[in-house]
N, C-alpha and C. Protein backbone atom coordinates (compact mmCIF):
# COMPACT_ATOMS: atom_id res chain seq x y z
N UNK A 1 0.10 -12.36 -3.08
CA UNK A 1 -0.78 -11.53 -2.28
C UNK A 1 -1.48 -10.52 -3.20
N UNK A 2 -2.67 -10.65 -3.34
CA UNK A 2 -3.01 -9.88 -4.42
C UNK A 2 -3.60 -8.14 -3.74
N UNK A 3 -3.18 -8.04 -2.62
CA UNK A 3 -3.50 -6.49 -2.48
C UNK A 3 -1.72 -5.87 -2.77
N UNK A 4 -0.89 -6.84 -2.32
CA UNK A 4 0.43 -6.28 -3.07
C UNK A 4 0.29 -5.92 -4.10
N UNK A 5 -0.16 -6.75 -4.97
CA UNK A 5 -0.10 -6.73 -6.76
C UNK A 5 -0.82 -5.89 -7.16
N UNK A 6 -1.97 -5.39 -6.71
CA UNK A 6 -2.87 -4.46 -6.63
C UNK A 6 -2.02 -2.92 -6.52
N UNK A 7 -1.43 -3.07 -5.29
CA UNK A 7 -0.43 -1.80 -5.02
C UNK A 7 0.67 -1.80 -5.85
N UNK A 8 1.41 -2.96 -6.51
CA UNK A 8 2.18 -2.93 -7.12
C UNK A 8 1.85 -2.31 -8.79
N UNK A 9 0.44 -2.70 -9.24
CA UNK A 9 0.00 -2.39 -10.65
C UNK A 9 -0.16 -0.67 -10.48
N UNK A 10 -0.71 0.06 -9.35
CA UNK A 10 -1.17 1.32 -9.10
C UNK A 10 0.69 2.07 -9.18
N UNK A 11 1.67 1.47 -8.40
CA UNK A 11 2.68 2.32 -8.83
C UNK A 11 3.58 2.33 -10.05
N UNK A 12 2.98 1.47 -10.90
CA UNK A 12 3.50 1.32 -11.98
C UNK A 12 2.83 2.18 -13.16
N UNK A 13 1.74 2.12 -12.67
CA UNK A 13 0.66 3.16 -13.68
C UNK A 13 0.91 4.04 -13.64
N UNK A 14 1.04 4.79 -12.44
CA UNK A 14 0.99 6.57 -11.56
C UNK A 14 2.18 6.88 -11.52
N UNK A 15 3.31 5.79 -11.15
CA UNK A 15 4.82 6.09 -11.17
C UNK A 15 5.27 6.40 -9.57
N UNK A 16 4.13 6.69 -8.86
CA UNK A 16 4.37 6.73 -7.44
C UNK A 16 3.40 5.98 -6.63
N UNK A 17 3.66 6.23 -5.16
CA UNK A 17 2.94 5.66 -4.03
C UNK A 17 1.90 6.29 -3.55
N UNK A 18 1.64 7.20 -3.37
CA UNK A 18 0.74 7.85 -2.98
C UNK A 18 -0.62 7.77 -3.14
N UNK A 19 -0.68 6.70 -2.65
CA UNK A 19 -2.19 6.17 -2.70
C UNK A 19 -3.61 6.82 -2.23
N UNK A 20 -4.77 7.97 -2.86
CA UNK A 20 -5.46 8.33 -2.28
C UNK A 20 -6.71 7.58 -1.42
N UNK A 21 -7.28 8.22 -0.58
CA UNK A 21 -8.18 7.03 0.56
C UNK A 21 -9.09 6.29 -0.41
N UNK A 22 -10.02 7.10 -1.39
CA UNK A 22 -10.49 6.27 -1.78
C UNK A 22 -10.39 5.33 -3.31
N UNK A 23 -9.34 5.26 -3.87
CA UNK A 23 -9.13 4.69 -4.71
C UNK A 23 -9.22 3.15 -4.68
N UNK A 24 -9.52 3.23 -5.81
CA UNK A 24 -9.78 1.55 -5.98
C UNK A 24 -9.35 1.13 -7.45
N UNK A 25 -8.79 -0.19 -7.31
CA UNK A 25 -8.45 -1.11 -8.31
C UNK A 25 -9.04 -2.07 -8.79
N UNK A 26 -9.84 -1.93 -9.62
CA UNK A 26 -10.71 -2.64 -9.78
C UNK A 26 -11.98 -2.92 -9.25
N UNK A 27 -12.36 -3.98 -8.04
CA UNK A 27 -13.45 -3.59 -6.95
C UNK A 27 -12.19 -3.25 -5.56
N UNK A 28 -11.05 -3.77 -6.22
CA UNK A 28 -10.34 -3.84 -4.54
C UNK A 28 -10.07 -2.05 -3.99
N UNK A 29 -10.27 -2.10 -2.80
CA UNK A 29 -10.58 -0.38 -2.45
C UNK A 29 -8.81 -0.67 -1.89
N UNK A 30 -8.26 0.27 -2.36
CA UNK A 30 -6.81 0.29 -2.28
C UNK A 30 -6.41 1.31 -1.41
N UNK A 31 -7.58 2.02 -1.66
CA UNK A 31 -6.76 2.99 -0.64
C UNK A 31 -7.34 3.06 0.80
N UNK A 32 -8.62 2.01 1.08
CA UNK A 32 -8.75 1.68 2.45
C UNK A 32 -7.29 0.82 2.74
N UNK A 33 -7.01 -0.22 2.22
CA UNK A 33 -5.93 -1.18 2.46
C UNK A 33 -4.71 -0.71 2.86
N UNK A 34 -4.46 0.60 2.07
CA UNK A 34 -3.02 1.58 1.90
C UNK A 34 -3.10 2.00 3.46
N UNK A 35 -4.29 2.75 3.80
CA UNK A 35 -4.41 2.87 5.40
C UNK A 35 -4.56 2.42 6.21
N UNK A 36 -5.18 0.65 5.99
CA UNK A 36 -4.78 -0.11 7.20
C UNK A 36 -3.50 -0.49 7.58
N UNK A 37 -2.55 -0.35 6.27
CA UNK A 37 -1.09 -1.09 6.33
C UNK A 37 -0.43 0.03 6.95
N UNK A 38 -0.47 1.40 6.70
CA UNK A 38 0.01 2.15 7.01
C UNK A 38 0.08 2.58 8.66
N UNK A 39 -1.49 1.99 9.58
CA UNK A 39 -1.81 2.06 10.72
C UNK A 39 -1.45 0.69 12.00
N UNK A 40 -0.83 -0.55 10.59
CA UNK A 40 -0.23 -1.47 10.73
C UNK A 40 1.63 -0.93 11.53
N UNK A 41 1.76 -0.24 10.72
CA UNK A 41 3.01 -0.04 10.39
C UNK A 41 3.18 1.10 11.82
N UNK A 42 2.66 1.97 11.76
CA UNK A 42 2.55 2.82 13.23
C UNK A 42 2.23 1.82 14.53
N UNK A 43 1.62 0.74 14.22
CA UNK A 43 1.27 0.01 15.76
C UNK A 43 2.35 -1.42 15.83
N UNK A 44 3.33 -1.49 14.66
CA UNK A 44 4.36 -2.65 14.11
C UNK A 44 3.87 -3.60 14.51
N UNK A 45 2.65 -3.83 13.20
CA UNK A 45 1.82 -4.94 13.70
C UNK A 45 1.96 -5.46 12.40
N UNK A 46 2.85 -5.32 11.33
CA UNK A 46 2.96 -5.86 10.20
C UNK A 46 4.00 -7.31 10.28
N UNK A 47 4.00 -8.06 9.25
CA UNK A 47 4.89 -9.33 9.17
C UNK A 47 5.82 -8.62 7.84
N UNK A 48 7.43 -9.27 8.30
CA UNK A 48 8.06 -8.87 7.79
C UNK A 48 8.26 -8.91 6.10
N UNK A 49 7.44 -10.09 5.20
CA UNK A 49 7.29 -10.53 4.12
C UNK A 49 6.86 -9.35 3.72
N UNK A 50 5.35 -8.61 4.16
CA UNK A 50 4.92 -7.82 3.56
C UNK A 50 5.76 -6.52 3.45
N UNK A 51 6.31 -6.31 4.79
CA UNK A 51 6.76 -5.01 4.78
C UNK A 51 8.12 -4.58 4.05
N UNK A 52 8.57 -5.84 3.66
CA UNK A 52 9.91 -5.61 2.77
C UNK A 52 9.12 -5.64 1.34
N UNK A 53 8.05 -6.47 1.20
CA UNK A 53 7.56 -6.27 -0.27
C UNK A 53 7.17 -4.74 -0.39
N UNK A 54 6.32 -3.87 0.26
CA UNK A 54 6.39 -2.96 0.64
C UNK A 54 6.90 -1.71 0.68
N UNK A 55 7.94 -2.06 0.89
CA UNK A 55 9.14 -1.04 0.92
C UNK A 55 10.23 -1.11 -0.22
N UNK A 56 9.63 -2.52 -1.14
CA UNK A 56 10.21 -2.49 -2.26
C UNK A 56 10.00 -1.62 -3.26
N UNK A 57 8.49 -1.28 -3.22
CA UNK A 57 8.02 -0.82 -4.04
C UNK A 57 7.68 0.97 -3.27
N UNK A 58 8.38 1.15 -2.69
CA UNK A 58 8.74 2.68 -2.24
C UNK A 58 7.41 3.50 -1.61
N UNK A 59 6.82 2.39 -0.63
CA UNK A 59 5.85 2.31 -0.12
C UNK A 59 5.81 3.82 0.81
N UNK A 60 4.36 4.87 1.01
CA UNK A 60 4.84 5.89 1.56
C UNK A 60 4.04 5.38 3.16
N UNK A 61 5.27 5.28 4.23
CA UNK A 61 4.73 5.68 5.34
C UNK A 61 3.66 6.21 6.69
N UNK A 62 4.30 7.11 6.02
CA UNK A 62 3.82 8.82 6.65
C UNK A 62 3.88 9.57 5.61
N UNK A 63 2.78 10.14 5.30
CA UNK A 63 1.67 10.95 4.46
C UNK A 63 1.34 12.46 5.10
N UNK A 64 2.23 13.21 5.58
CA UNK A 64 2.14 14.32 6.61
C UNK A 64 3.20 14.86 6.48
């Protein structure tokens, strides 16, 4: 899944999750994606593959 890998390369760089809105990786806008998953995740409209990949990588939630 390459918006994982995407999120996965950004916390490896930065050392954390905290993805700002508009950041981007390359052309991929990461930090629109960070907030759809995140609005995913409030309406548990996610599949479980992602959300354990996800949470592997110490994915933040809630941002508040």
């Amino acid at each position: 899944m390459p918006s994982i890998a995407a999120f996965s390369q950004f916390v490896e760089r930065y050392g954390h999750a905290r993805v700002k809105a508009n950041h981007k990786e390359a052309e991929f806008n990461l930090g629109q994606w960070v907030h759809v998953q995140r609005r995913r995740y409030r309406a548990s409209k996610r599949s479980g593959e992602s959300f354990e990949a996800l949470d592997d990588l110490n994915f933040v939630w809630a941002v508040r």
